[in-house]
PDB file of N, CA and C in Angstrom:
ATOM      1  N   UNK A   1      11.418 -21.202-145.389  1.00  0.00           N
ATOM      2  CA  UNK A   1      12.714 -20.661-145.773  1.00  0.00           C
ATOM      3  C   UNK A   1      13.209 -19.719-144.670  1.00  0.00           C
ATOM      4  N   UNK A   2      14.649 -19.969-144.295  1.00  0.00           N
ATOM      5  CA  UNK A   2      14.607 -18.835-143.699  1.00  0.00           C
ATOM      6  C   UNK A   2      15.720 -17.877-143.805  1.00  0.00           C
ATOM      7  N   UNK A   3      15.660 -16.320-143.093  1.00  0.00           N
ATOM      8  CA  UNK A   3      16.271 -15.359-143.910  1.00  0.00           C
ATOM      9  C   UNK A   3      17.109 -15.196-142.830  1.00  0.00           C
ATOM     10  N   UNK A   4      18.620 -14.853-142.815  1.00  0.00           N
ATOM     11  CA  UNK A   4      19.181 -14.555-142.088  1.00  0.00           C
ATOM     12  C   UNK A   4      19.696 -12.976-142.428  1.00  0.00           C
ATOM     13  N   UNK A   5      19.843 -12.258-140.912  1.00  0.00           N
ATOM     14  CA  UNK A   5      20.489 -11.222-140.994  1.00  0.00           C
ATOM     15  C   UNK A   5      21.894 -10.967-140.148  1.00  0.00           C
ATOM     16  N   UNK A   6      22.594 -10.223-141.511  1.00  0.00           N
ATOM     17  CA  UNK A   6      24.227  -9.805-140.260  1.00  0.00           C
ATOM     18  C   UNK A   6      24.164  -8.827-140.437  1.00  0.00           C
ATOM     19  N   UNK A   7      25.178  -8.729-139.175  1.00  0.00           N
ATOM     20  CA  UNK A   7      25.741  -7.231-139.124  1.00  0.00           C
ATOM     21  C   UNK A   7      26.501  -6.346-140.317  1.00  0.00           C
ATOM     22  N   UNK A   8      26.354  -5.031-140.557  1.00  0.00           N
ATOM     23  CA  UNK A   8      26.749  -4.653-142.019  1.00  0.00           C
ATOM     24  C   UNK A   8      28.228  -4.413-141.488  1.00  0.00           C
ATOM     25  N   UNK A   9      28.540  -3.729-140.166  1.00  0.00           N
ATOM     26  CA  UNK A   9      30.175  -3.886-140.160  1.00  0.00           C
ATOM     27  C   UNK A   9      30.608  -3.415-138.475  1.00  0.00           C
ATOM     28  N   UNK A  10      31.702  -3.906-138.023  1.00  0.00           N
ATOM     29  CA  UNK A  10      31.738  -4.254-136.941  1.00  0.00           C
ATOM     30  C   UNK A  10      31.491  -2.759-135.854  1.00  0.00           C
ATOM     31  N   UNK A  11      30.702  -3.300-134.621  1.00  0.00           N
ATOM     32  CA  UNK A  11      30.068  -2.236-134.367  1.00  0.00           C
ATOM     33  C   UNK A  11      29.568  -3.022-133.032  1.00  0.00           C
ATOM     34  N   UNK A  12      28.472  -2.562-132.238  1.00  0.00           N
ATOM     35  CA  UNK A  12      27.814  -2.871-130.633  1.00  0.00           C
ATOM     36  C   UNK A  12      26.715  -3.080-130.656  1.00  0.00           C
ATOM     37  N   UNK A  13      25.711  -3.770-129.923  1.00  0.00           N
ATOM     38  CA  UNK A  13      24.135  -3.915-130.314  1.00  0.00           C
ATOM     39  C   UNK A  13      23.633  -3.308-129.610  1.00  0.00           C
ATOM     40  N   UNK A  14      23.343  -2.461-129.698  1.00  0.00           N
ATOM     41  CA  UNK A  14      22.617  -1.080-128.215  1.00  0.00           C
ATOM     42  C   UNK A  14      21.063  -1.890-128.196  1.00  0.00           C
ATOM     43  N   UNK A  15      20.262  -2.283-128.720  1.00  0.00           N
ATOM     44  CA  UNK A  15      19.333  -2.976-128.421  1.00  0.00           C
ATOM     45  C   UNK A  15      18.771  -3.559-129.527  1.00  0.00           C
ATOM     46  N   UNK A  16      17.833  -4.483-128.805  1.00  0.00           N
ATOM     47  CA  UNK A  16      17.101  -5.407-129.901  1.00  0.00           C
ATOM     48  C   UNK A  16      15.754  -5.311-129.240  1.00  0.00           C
ATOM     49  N   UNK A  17      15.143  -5.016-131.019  1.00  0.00           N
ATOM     50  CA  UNK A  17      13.365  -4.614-130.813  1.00  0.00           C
ATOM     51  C   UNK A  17      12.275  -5.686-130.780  1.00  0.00           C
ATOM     52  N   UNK A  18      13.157  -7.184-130.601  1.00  0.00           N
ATOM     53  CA  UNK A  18      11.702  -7.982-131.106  1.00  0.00           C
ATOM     54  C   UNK A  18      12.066  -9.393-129.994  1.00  0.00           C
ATOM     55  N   UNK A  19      11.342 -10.541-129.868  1.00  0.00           N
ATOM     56  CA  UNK A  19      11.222 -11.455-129.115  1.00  0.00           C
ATOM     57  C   UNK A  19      11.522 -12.817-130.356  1.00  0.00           C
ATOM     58  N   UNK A  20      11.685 -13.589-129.740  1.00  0.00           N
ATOM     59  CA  UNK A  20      11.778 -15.123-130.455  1.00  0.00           C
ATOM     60  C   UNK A  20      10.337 -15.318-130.419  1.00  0.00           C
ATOM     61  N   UNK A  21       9.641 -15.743-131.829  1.00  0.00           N
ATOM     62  CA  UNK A  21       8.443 -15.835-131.861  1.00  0.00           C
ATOM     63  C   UNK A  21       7.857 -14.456-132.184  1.00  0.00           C
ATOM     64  N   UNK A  22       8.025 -13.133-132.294  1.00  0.00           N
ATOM     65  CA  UNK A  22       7.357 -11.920-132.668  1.00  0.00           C
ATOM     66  C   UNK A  22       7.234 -12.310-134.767  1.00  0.00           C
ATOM     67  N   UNK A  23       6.738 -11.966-134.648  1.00  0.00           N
ATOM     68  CA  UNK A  23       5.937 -11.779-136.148  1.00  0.00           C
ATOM     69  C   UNK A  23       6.822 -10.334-136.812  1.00  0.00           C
ATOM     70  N   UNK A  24       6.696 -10.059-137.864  1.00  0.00           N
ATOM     71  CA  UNK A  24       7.676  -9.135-138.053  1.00  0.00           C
ATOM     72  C   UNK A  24       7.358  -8.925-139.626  1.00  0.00           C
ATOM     73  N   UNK A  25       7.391  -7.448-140.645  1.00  0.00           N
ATOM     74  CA  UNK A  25       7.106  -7.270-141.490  1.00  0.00           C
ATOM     75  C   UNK A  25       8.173  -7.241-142.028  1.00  0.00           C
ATOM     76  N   UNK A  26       8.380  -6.635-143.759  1.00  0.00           N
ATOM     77  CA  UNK A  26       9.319  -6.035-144.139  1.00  0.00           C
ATOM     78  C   UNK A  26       9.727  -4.506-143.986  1.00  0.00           C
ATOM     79  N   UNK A  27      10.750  -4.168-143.409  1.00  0.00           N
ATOM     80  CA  UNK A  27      11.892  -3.578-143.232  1.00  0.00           C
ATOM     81  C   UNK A  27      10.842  -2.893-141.727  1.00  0.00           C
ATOM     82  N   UNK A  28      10.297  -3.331-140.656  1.00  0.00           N
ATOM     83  CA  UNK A  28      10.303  -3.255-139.629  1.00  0.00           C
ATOM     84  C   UNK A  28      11.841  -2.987-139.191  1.00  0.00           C
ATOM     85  N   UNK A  29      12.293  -2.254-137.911  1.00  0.00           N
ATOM     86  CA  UNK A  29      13.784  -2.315-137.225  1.00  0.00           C
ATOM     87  C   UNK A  29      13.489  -3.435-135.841  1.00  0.00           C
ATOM     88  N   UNK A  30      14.568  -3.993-136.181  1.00  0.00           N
ATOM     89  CA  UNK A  30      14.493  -5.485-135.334  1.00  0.00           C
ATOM     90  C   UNK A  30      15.475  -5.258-134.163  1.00  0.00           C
ATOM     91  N   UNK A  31      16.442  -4.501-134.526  1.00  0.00           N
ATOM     92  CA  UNK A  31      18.126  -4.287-133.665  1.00  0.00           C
ATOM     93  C   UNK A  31      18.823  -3.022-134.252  1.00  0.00           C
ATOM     94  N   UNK A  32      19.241  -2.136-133.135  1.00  0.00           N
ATOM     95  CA  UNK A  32      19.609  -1.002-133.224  1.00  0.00           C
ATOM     96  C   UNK A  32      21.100  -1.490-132.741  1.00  0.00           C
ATOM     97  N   UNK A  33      22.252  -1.177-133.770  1.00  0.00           N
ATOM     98  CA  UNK A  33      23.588  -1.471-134.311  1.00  0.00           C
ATOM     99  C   UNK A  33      24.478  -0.137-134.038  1.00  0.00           C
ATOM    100  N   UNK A  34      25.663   0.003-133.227  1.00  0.00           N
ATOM    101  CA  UNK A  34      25.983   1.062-133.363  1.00  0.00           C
ATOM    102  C   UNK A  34      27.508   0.822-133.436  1.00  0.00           C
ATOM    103  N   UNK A  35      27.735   1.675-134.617  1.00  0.00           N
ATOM    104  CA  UNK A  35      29.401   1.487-135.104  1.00  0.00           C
ATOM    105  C   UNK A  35      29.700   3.140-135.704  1.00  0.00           C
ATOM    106  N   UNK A  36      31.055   3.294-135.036  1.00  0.00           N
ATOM    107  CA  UNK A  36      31.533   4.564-135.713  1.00  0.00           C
ATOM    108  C   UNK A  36      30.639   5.739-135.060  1.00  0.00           C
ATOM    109  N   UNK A  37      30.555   5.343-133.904  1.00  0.00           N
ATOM    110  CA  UNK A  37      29.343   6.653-132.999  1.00  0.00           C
ATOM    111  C   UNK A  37      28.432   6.866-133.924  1.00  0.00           C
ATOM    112  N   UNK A  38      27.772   5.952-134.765  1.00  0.00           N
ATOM    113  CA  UNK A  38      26.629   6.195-135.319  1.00  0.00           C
ATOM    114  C   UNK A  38      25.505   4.984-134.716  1.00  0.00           C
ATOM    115  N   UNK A  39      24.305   5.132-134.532  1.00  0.00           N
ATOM    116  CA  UNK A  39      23.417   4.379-134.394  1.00  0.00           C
ATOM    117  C   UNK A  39      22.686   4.474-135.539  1.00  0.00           C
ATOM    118  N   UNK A  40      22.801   2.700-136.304  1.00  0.00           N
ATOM    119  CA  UNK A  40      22.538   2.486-137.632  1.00  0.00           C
ATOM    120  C   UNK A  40      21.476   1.140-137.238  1.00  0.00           C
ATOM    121  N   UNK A  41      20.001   1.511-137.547  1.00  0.00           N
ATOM    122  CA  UNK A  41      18.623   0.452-137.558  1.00  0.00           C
ATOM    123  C   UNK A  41      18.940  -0.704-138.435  1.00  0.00           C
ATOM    124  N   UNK A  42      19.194  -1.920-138.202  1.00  0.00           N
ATOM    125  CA  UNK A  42      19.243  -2.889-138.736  1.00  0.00           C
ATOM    126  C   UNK A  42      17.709  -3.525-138.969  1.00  0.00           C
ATOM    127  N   UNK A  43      16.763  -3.310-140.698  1.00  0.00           N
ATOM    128  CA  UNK A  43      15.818  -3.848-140.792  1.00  0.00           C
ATOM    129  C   UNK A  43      15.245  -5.371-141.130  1.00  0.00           C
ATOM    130  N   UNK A  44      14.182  -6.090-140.858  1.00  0.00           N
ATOM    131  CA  UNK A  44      13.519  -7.019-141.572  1.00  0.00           C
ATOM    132  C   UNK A  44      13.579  -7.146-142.984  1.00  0.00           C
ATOM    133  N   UNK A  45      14.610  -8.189-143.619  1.00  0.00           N
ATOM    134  CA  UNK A  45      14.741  -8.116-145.018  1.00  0.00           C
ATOM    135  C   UNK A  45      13.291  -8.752-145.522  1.00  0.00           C
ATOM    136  N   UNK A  46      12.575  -9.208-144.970  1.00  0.00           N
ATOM    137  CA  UNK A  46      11.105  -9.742-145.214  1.00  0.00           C
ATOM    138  C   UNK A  46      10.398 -10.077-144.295  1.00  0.00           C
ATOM    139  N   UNK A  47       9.036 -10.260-144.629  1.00  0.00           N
ATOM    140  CA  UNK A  47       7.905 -10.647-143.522  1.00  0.00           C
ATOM    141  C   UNK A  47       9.007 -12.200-143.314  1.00  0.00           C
ATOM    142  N   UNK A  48       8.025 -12.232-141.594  1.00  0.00           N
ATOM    143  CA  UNK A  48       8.448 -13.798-141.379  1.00  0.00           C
ATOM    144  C   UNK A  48       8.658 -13.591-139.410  1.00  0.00           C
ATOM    145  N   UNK A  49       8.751 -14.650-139.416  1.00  0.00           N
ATOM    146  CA  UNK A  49       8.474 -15.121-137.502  1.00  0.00           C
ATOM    147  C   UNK A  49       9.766 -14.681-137.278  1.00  0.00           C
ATOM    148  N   UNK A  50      10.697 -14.546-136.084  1.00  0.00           N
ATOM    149  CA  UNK A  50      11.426 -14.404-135.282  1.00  0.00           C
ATOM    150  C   UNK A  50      12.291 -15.710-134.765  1.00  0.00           C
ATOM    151  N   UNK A  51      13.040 -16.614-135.723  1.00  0.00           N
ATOM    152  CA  UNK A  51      12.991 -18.061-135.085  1.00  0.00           C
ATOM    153  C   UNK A  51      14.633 -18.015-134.004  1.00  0.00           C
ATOM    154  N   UNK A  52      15.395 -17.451-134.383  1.00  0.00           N
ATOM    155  CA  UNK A  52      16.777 -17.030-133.357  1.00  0.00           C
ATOM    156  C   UNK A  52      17.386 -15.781-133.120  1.00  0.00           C
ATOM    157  N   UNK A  53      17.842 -15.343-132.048  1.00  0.00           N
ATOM    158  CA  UNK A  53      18.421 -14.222-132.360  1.00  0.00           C
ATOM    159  C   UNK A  53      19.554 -14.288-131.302  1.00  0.00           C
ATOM    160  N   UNK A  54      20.474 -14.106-132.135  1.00  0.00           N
ATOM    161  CA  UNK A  54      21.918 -14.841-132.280  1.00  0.00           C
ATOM    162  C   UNK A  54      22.939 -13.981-131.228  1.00  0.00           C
ATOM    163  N   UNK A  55      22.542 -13.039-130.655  1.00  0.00           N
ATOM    164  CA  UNK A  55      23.416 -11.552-129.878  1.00  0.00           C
ATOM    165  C   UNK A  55      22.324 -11.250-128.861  1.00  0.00           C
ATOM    166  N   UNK A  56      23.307 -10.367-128.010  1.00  0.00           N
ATOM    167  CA  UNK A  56      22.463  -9.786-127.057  1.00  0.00           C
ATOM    168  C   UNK A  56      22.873  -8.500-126.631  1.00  0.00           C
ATOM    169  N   UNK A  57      22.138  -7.731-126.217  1.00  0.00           N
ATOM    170  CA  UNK A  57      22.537  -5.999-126.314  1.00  0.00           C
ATOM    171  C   UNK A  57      23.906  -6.180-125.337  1.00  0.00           C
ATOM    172  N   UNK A  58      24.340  -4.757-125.740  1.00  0.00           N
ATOM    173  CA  UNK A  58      26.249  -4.755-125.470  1.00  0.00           C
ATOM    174  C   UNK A  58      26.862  -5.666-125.792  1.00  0.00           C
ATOM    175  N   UNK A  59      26.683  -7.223-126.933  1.00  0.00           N
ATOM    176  CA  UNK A  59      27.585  -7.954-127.388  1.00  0.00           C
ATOM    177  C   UNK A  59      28.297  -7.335-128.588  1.00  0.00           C
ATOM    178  N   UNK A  60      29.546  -7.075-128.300  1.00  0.00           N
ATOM    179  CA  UNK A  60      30.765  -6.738-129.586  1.00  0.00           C
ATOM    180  C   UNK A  60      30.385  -7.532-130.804  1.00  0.00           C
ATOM    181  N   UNK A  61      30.028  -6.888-132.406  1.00  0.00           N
ATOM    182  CA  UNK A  61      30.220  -7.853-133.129  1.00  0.00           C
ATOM    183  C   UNK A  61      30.812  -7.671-134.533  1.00  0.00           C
ATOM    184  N   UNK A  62      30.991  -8.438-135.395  1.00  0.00           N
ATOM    185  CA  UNK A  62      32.032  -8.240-136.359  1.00  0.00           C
ATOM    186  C   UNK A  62      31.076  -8.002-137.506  1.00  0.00           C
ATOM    187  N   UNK A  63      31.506  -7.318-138.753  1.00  0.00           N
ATOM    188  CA  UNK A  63      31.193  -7.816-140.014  1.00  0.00           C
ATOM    189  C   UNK A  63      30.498  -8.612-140.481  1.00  0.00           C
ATOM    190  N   UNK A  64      29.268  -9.004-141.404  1.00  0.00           N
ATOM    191  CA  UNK A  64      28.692 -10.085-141.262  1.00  0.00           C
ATOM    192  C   UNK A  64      28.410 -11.092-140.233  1.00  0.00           C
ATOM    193  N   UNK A  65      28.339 -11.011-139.140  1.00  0.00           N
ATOM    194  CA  UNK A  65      28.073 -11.665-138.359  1.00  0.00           C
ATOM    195  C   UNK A  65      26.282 -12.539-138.060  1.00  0.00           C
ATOM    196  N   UNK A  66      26.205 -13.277-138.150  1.00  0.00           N
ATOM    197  CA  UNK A  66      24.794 -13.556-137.907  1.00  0.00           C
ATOM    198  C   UNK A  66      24.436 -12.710-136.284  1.00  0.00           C
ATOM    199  N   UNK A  67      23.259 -12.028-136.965  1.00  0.00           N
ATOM    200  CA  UNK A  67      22.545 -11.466-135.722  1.00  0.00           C
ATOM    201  C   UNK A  67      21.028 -11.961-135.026  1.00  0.00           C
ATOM    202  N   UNK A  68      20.325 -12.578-136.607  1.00  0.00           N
ATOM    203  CA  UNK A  68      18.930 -12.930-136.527  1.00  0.00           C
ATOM    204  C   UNK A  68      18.406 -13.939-137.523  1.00  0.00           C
ATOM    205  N   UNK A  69      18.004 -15.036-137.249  1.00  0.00           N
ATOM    206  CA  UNK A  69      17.196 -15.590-138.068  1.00  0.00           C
ATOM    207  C   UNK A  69      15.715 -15.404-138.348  1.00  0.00           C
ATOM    208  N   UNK A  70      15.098 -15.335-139.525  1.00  0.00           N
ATOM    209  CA  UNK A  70      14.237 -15.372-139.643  1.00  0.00           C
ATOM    210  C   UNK A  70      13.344 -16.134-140.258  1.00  0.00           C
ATOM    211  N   UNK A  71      11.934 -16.936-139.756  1.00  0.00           N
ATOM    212  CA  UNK A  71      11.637 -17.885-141.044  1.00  0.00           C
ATOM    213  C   UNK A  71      10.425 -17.119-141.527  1.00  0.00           C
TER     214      UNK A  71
END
């Protein structure tokens, strides 16, 4: 199964904490999101592998946006 994560609302990706293929728990921080001069941790909604990750740091992104798949 796999879990996807978006962005909660439009904002910048100052970085991303994990690799395609990293292993990953629940609510680990995967991608550090920053909107509204806040830097807001976007977590692992569940254990599971790393299978896409959809952005890349300094990409602009919107609202729900897919950022990460996870299986």
């Amino acid at each position: 199964m796999s879990v996807v994560k978006s962005a909660p609302m439009t904002g910048t990706i100052v970085e991303i904490l994990v690799k395609v293929g990293d292993g990953v728990k629940e609510d680990d921080e995967v991608i550090i999101h920053e909107a509204m001069k806040m830097e807001n941790p976007i977590f692992a909604p569940s254990d599971g592998t790393v299978k896409e990750i959809k952005v890349k740091e300094k990409d602009s992104v919107e609202a729900d946006q897919v950022l990460m798949i996870l299986e």
